[in-house]
C-alpha atoms as a PDB file:
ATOM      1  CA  UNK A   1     -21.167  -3.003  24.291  1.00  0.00           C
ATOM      2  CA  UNK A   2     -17.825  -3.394  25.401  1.00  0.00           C
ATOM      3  CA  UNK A   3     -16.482  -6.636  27.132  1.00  0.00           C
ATOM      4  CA  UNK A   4     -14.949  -6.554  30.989  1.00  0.00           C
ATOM      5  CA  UNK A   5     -11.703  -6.954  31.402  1.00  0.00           C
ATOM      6  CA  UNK A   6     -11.984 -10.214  32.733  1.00  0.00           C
ATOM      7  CA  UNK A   7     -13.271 -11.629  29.933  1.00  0.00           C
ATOM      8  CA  UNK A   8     -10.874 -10.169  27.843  1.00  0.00           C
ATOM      9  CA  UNK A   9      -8.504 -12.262  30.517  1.00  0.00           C
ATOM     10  CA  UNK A  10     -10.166 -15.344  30.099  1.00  0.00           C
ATOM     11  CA  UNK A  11     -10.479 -15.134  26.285  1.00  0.00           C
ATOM     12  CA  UNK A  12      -6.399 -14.498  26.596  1.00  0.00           C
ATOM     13  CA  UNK A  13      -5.581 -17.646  28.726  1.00  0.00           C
ATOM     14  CA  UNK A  14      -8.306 -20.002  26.882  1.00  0.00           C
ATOM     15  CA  UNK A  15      -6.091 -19.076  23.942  1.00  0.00           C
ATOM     16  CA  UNK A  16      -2.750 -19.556  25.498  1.00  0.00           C
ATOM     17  CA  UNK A  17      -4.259 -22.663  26.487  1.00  0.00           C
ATOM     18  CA  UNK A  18      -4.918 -23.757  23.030  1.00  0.00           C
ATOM     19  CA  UNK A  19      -1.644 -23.478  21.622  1.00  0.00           C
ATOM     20  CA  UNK A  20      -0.138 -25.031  24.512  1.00  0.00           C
ATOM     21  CA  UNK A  21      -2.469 -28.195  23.714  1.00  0.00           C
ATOM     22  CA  UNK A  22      -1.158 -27.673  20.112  1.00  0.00           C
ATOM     23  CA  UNK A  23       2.644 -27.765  21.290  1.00  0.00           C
ATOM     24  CA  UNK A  24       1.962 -30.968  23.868  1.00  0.00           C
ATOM     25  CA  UNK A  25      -0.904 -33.135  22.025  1.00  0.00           C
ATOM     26  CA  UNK A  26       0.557 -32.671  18.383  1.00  0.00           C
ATOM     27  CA  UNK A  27       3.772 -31.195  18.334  1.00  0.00           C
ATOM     28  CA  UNK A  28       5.847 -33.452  20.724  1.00  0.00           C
ATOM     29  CA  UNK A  29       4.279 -36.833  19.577  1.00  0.00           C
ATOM     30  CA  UNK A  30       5.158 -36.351  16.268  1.00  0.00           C
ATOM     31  CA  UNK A  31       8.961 -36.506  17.603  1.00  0.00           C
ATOM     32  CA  UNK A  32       9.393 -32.590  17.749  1.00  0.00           C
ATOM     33  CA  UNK A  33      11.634 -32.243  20.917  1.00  0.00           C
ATOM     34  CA  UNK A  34      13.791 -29.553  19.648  1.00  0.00           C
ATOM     35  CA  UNK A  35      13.439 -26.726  22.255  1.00  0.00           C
ATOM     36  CA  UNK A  36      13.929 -23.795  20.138  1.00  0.00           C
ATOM     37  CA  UNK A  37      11.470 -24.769  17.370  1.00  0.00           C
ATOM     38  CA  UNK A  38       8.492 -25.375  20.736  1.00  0.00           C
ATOM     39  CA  UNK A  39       9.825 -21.850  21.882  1.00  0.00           C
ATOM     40  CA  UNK A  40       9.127 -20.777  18.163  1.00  0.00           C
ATOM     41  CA  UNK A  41       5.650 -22.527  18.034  1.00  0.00           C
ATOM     42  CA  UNK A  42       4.661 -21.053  21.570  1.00  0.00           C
ATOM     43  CA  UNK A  43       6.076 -16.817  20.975  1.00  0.00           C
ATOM     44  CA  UNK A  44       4.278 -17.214  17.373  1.00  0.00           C
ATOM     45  CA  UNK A  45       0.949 -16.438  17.793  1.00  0.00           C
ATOM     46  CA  UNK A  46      -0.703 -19.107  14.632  1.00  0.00           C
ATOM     47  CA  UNK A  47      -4.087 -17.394  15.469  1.00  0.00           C
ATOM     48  CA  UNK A  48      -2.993 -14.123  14.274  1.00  0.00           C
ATOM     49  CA  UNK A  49      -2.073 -15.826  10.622  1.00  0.00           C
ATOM     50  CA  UNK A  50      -5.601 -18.005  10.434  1.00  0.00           C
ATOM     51  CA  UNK A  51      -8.309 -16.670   8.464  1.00  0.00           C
ATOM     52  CA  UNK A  52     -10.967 -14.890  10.425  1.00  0.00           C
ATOM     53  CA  UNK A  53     -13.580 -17.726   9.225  1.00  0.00           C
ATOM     54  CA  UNK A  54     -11.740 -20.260  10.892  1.00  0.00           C
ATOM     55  CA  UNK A  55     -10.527 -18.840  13.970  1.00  0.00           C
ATOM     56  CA  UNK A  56     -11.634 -22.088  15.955  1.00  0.00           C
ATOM     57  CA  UNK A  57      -9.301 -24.278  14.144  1.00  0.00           C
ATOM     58  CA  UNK A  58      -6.482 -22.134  14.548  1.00  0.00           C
ATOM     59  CA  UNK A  59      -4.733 -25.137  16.634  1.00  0.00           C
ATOM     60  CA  UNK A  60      -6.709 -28.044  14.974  1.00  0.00           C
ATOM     61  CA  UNK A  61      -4.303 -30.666  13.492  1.00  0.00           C
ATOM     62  CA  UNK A  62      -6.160 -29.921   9.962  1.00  0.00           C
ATOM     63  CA  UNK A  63      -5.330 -28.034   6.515  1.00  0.00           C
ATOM     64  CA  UNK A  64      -6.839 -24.262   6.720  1.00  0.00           C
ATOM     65  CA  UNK A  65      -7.821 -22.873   2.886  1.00  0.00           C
ATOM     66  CA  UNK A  66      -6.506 -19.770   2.593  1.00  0.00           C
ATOM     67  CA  UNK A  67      -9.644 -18.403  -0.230  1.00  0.00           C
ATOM     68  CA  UNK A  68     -12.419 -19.921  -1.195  1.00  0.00           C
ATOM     69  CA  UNK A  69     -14.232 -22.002  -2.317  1.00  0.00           C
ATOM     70  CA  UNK A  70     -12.591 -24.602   0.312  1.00  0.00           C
ATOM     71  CA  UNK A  71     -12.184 -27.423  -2.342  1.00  0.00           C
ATOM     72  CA  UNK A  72     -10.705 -24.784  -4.803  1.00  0.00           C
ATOM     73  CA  UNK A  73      -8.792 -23.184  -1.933  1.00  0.00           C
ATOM     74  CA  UNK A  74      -7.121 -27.051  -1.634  1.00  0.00           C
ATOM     75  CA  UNK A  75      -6.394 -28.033  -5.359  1.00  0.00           C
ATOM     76  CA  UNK A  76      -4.812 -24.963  -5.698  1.00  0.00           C
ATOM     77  CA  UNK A  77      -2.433 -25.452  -2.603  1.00  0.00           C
ATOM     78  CA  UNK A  78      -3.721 -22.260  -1.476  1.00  0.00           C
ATOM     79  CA  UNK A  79      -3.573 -23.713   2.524  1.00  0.00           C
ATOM     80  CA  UNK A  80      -2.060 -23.382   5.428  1.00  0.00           C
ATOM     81  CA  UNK A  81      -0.638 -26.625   6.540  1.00  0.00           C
ATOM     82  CA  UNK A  82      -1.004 -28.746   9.926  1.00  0.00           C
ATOM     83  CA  UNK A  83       0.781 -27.312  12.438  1.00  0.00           C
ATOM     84  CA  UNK A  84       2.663 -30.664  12.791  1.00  0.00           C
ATOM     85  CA  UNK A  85       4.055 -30.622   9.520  1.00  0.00           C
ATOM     86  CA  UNK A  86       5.643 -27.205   9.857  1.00  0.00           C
ATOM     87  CA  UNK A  87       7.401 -28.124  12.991  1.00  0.00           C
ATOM     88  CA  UNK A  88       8.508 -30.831  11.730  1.00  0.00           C
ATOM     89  CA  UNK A  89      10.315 -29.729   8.644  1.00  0.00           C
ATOM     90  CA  UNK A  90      11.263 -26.455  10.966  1.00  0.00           C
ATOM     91  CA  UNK A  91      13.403 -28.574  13.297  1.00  0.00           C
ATOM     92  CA  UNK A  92      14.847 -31.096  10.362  1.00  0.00           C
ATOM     93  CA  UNK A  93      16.677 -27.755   8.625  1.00  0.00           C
ATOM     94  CA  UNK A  94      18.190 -26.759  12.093  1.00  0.00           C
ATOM     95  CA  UNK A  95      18.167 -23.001  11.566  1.00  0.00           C
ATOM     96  CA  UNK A  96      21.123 -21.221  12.963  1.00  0.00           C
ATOM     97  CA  UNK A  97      20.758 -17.448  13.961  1.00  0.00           C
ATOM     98  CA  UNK A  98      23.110 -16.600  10.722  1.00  0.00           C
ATOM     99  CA  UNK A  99      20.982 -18.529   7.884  1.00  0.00           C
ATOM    100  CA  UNK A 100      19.632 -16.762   5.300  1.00  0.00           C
ATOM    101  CA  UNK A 101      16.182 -18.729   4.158  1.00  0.00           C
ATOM    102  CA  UNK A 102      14.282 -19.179   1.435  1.00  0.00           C
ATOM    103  CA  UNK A 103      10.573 -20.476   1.298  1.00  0.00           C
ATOM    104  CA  UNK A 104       8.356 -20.816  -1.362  1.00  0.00           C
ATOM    105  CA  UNK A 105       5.032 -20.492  -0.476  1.00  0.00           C
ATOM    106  CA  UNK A 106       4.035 -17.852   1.895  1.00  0.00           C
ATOM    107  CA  UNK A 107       0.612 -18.329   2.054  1.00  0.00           C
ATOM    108  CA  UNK A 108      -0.701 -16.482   5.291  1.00  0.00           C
ATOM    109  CA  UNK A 109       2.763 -15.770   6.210  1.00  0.00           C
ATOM    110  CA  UNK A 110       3.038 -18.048   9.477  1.00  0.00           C
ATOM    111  CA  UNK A 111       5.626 -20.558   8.309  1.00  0.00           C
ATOM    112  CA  UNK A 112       7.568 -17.260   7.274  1.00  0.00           C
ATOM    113  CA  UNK A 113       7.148 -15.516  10.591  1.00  0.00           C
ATOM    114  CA  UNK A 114       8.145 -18.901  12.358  1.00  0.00           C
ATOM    115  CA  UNK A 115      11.527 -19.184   9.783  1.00  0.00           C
ATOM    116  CA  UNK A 116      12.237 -15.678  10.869  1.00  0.00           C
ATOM    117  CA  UNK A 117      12.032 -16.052  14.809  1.00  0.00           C
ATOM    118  CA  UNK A 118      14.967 -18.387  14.306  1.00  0.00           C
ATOM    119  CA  UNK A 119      17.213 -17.201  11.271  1.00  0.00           C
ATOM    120  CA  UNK A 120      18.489 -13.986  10.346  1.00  0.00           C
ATOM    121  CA  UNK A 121      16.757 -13.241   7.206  1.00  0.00           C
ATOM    122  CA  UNK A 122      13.892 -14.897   5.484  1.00  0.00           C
ATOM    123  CA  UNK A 123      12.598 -14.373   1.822  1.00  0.00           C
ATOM    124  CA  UNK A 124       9.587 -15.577   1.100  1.00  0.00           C
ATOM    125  CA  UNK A 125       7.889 -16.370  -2.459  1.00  0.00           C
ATOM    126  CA  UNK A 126       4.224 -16.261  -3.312  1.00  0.00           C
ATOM    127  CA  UNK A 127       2.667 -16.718  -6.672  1.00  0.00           C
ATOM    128  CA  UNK A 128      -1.063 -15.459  -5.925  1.00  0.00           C
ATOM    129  CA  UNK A 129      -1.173 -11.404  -5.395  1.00  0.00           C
ATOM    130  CA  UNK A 130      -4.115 -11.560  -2.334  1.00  0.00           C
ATOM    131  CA  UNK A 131      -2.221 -13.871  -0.786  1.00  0.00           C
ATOM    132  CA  UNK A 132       1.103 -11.961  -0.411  1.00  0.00           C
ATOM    133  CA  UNK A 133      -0.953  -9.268   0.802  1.00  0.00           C
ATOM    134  CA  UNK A 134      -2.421 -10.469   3.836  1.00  0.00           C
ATOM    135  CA  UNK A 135       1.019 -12.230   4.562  1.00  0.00           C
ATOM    136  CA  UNK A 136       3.042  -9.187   4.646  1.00  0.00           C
ATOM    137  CA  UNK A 137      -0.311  -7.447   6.522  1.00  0.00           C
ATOM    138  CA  UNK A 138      -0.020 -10.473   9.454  1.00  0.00           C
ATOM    139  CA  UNK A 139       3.708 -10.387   9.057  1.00  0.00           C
ATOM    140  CA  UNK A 140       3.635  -6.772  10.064  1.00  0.00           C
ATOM    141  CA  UNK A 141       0.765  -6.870  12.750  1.00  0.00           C
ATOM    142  CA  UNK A 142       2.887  -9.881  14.471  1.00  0.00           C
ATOM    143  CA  UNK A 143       6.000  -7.368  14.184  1.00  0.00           C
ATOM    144  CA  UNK A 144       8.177  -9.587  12.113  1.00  0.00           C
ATOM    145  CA  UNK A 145      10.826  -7.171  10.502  1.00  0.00           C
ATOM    146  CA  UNK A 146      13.325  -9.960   9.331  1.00  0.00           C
ATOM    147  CA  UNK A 147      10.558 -11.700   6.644  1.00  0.00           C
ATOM    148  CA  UNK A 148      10.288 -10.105   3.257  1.00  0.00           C
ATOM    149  CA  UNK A 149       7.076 -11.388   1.059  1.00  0.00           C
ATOM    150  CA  UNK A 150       7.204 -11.130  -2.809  1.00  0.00           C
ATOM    151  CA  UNK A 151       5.269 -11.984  -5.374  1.00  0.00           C
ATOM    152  CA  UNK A 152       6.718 -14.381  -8.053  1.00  0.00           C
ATOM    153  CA  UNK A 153       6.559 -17.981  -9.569  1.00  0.00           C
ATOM    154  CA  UNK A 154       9.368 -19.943  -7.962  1.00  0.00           C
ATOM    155  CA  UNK A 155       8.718 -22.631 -10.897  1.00  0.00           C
ATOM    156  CA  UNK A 156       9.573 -20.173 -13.610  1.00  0.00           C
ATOM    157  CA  UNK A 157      10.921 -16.615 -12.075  1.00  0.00           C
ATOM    158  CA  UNK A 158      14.613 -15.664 -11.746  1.00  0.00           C
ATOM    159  CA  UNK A 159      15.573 -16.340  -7.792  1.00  0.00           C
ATOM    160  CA  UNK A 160      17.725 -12.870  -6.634  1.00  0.00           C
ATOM    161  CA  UNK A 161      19.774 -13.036  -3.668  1.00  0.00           C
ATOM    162  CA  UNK A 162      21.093 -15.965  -3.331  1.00  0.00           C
ATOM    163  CA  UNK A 163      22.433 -18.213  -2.268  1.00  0.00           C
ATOM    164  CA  UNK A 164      21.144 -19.288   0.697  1.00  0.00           C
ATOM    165  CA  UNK A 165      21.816 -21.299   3.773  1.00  0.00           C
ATOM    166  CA  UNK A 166      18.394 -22.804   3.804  1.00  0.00           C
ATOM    167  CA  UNK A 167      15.283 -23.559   1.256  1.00  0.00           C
ATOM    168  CA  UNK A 168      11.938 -24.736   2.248  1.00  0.00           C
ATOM    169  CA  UNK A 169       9.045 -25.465   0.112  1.00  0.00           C
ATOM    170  CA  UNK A 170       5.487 -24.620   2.138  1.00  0.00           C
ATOM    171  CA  UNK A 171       3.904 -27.877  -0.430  1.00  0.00           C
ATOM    172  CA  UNK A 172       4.140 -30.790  -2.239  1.00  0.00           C
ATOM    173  CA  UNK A 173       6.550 -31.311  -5.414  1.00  0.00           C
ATOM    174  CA  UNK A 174       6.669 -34.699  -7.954  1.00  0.00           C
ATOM    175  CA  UNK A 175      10.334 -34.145  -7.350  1.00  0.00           C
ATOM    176  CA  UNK A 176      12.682 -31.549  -5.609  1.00  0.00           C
ATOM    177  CA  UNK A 177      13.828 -28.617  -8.348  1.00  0.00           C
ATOM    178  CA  UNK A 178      17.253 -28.521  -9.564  1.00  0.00           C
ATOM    179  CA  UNK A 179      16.558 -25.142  -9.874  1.00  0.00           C
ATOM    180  CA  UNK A 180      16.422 -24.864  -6.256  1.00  0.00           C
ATOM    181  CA  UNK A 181      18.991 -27.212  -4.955  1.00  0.00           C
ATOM    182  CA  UNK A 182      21.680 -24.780  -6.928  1.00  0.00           C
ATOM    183  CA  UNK A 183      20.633 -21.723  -4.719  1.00  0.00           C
ATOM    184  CA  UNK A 184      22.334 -23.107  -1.660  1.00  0.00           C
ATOM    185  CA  UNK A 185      25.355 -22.557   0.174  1.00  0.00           C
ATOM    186  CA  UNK A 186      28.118 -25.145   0.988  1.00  0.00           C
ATOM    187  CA  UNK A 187      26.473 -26.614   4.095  1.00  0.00           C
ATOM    188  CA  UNK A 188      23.149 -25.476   2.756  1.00  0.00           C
ATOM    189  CA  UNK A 189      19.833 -27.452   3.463  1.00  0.00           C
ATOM    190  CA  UNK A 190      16.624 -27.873   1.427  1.00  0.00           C
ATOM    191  CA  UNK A 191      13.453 -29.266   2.693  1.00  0.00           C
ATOM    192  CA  UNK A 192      10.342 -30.457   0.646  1.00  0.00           C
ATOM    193  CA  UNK A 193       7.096 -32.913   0.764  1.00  0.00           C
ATOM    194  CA  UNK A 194       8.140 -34.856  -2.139  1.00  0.00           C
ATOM    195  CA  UNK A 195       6.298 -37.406  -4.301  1.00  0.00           C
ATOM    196  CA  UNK A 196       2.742 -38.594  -5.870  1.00  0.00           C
ATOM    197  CA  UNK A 197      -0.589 -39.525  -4.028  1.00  0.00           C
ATOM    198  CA  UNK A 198      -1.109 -42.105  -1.858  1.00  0.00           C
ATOM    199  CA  UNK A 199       3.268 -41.507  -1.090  1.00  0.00           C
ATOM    200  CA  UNK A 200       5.024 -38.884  -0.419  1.00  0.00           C
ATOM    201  CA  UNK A 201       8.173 -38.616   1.714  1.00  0.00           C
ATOM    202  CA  UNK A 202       9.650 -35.228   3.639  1.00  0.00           C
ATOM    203  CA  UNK A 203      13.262 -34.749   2.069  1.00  0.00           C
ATOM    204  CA  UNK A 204      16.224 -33.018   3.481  1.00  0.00           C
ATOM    205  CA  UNK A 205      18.943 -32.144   0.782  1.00  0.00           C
ATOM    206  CA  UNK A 206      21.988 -31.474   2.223  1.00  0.00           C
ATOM    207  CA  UNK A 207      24.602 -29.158   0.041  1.00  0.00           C
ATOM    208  CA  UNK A 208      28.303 -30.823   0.436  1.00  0.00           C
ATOM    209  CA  UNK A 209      30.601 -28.984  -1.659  1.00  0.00           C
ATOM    210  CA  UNK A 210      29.069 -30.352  -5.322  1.00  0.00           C
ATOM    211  CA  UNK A 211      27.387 -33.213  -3.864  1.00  0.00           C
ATOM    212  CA  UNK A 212      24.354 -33.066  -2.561  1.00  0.00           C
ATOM    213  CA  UNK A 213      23.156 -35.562   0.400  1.00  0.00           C
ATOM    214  CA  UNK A 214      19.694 -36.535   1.052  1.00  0.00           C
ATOM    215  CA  UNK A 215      17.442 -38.163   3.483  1.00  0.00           C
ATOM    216  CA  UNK A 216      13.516 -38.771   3.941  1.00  0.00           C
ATOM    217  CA  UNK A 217      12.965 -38.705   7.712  1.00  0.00           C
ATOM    218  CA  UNK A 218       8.967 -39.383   7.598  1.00  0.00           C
ATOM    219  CA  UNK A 219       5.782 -39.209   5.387  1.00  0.00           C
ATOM    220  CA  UNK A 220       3.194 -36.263   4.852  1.00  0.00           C
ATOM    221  CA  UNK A 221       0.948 -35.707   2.200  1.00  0.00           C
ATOM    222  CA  UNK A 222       0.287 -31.974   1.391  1.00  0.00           C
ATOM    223  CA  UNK A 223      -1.246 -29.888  -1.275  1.00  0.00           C
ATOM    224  CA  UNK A 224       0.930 -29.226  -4.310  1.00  0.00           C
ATOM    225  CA  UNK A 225       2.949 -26.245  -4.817  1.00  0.00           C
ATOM    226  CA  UNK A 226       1.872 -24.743  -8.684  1.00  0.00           C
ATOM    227  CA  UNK A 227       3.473 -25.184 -11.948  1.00  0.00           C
ATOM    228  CA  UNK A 228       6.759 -27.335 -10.715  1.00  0.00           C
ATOM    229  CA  UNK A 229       7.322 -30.005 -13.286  1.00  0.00           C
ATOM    230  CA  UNK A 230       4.935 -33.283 -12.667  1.00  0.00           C
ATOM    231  CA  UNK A 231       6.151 -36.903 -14.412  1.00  0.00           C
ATOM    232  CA  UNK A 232       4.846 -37.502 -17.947  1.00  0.00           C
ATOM    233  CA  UNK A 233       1.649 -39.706 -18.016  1.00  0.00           C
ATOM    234  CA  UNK A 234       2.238 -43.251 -19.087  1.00  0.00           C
ATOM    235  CA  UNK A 235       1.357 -43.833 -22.549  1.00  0.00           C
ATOM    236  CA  UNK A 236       0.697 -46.826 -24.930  1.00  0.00           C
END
């Protein structure tokens, strides 16, 4: 039985409303002001990138597994993460039109899609083959053209085409990779959740000729990205 169009209307603006909640309840209060990362938030559609199972928490201010089971979906880092957090880290790196990004982690492809509606190019690494999948699938039903998905291990795989202007990790790291830090430009930015449970800080690396400058703005803690190098266990 098919629906009338006005409920096809309604379903439409109950939606809208939704993400504008999203933008004004968890967005701004967490200090996101900058008005091009809200335009990015409201022309990317996060519903389209949530897993059909959890279409009602599309704008909840939660963790969304990816696969299942849910607790395996989460040890495995295999999530997409609050909306909050993504804005937040989108508007520290202060993508220009020109930059040329880097994120490892695709996941459902939504942090990718909202990379690309502000840079020029975005390459984006994931390590599990399903998962790149349905990112490039809701990467190409949302008509992002500037995001390329590919599978590989950004812990252990050769990196082509750098450098880049900016690196983002989509998780959690004991510490940020070297590896990583030497694929950006001059003037090149990296951002990362970094540390151990209960503390971990959001750090911005900054590329300054050979130096490399950093800051840690605020605190999230996030599931961990796989097979990055964790700190030895303390031993007698």
């Amino acid at each position: 039985m098919s629906l009338p169009l006005n409920t096809f209307a309604d379903v439409h603006d109950a939606t809208a409303q939704a993400r504008f909640n999203m933008i004004e309840q968890q967005i701004r209060p967490w200090n996101v002001l900058d008005e091009r990362v809200l335009e990015a938030l409201a022309d990317v559609r996060r519903e389209d990138f949530v897993p059909p199972a959890y279409q009602g928490l599309a704008f909840a201010d939660v963790e969304i597994p990816l696969s299942l089971p849910v607790d395996e979906a989460e040890r495995l880092g295999q999530v997409m993460l609050a909306p909050r957090v993504d804005a937040r880290m989108l508007q520290e790196l202060s993508i220009l039109p020109t930059d040329r990004v880097l994120e490892i982690g695709a996941g459902s492809g939504y942090m990718a899609a909202l990379l690309a509606h502000q840079a020029e190019q975005v390459v984006s690494l994931e390590l599990v083959p399903e998962l790149v999948e349905v990112a490039r699938e809701n990467l190409r039903s949302a008509g992002v053209r500037n995001a390329d998905v590919r599978q590989a291990d950004a812990a252990c795989d050769p990196i082509p085409d750098g450098p880049f202007d900016v690196v983002v990790l989509s998780g959690s790291v004991a510490e940020v990779p070297a590896k990583l830090l030497a694929l950006l430009r001059d003037g090149g930015r990296l951002g990362a959740i970094v540390g151990l449970e209960p503390m971990m800080r959001a750090t911005i690396v900054r590329r300054v000729g050979e130096r490399f400058e950093t800051s840690q703005p605020w605190d999230a803690i996030v599931p961990r990205l796989r097979h990055f190098a964790e700190p030895s266990a303390f031993r007698f």
